[in-house]
Protein backbone atom coordinates (compact mmCIF):
# COMPACT_ATOMS: atom_id res chain seq x y z
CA UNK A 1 0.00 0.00 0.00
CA UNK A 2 1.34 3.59 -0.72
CA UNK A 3 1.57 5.67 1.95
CA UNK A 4 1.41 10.00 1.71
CA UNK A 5 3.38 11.91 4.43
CA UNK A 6 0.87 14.39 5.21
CA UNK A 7 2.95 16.90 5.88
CA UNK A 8 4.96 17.19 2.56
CA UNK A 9 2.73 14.84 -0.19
CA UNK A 10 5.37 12.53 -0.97
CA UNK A 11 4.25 9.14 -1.30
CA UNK A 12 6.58 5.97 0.22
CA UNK A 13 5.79 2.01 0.10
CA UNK A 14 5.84 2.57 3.66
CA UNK A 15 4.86 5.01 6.62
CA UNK A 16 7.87 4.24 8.35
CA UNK A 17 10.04 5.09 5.15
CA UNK A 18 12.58 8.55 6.82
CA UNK A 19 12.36 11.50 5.37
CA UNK A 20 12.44 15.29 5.17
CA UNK A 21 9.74 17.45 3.90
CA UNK A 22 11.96 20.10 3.59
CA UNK A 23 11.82 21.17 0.20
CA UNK A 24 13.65 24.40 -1.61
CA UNK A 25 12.57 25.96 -5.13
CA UNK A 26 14.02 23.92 -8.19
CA UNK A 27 16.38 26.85 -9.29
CA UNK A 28 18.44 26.75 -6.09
CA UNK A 29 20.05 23.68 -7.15
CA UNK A 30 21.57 25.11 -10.11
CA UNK A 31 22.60 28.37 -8.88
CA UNK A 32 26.02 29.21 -9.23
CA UNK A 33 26.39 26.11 -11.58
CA UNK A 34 27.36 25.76 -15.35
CA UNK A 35 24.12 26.99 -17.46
CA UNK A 36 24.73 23.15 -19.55
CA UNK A 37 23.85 21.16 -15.96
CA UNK A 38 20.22 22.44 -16.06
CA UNK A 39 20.04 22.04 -19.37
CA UNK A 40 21.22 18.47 -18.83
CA UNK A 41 18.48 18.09 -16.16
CA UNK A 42 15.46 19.80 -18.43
CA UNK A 43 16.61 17.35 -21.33
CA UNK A 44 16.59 14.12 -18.70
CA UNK A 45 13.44 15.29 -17.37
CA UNK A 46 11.89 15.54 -20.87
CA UNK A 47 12.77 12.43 -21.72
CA UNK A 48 11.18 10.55 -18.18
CA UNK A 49 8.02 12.56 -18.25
CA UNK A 50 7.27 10.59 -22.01
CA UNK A 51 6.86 7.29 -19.94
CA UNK A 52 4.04 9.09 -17.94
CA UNK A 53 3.71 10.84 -14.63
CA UNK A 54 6.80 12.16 -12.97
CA UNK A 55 6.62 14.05 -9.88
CA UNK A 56 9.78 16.34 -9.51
CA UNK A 57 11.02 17.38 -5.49
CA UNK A 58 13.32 19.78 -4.81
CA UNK A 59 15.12 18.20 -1.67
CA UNK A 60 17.58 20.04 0.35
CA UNK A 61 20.25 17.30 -0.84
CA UNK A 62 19.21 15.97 -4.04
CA UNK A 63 16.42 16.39 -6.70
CA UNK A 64 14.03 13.69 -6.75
CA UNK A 65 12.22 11.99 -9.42
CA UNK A 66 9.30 9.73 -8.33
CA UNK A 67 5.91 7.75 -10.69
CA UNK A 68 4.11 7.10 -7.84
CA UNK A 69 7.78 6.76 -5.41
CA UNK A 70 10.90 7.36 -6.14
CA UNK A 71 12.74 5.81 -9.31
CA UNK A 72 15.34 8.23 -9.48
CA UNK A 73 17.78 11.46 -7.91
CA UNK A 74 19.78 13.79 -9.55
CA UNK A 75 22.65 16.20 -7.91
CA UNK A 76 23.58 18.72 -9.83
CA UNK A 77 27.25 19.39 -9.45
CA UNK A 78 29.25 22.73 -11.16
CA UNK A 79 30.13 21.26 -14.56
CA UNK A 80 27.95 17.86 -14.42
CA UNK A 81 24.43 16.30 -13.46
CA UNK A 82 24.91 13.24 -11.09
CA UNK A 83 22.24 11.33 -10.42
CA UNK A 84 21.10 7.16 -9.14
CA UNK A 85 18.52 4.93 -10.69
CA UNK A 86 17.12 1.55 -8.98
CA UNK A 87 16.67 -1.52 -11.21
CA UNK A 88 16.55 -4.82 -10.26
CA UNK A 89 19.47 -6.29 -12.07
CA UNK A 90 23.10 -5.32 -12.34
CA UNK A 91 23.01 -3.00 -15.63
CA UNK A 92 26.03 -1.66 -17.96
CA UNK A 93 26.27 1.51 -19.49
CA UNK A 94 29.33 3.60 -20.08
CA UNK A 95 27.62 6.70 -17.93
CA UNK A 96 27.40 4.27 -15.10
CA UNK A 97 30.33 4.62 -12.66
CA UNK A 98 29.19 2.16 -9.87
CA UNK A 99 26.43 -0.09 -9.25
CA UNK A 100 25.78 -0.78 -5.41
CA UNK A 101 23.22 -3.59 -3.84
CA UNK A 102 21.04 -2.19 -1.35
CA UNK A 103 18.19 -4.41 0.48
CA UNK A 104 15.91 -6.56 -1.11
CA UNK A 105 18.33 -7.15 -4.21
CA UNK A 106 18.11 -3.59 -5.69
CA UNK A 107 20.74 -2.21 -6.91
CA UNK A 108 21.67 1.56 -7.37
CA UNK A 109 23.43 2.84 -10.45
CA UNK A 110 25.55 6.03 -9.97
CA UNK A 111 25.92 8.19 -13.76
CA UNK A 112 27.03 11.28 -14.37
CA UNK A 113 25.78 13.35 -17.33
CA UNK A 114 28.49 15.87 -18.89
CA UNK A 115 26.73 16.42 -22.15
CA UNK A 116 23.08 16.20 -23.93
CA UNK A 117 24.47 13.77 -26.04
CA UNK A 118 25.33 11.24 -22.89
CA UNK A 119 21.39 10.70 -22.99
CA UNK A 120 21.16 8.03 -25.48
CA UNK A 121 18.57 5.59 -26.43
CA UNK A 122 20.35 2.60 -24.10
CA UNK A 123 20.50 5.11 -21.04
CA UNK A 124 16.75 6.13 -21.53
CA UNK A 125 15.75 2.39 -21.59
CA UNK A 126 17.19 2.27 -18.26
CA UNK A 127 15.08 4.86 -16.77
CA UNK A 128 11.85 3.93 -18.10
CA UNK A 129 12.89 0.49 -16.88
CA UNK A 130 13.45 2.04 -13.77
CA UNK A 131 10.10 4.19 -13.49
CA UNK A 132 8.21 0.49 -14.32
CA UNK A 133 9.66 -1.01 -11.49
CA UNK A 134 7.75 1.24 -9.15
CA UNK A 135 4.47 1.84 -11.40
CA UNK A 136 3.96 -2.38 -12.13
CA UNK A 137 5.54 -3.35 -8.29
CA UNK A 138 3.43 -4.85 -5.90
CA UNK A 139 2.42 -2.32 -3.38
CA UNK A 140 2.38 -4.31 -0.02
């Protein structure tokens, strides 16, 4: 069952999932960075809201990209977008610079966009396989 913090709207597989509802505005993380990482992000963005709803939160740490929870972050950094995706399975892909396994047998991909061109047809698969993990998932 999905659970929604009252407090900030975010929804969570579970009501004892830790978070912060702190949120900041969008723009704040990509001040003082190169003009080409939020163009990075708008392209990404683009590209994930085609596999249907995307819900985008401004965390104090991180950017968060969420169907109905999470599926994705991104950090922008001063000359690069970083970011982590969740699939079940140990994907490849040249913009993947470590894959970690968390609980449950997920495991987190860490990428790092540089370029628009870094968001190719292989990396997008990943993402919308990502986002259908947590749309088709059981949600007990």
């Amino acid at each position: 069952m999905i659970w929604t913090c009252p407090r900030c709207r975010r929804q969570f597989r579970s009501a004892t999932k830790y978070h912060s509802c702190v949120h900041i505005e969008l723009a704040d993380h990509f001040s003082g960075k190169d003009s080409q990482v939020r163009d990075l992000f708008d392209n990404l963005l683009g590209s994930v809201q085609a596999f249907g709803p995307v819900q985008v939160y401004a965390l104090r740490t991180r950017i968060v990209l969420q169907g109905e929870v999470q599926f994705a972050t991104l950090t922008p950094r001063k000359h690069w977008l970083e970011g982590t995706l969740w699939l079940r399975w140990k994907a490849e892909h040249p913009l993947i610079s470590c894959i970690e396994m968390h609980v449950f047998r997920d495991y987190v991909r860490i990428f790092r966009l540089t370029s628009p061109g870094d968001v190719d047809p292989e990396f997008i698969a990943l993402l919308h396989e990502a986002y259908m993990l947590v749309v088709l998932a059981p949600h007990t």
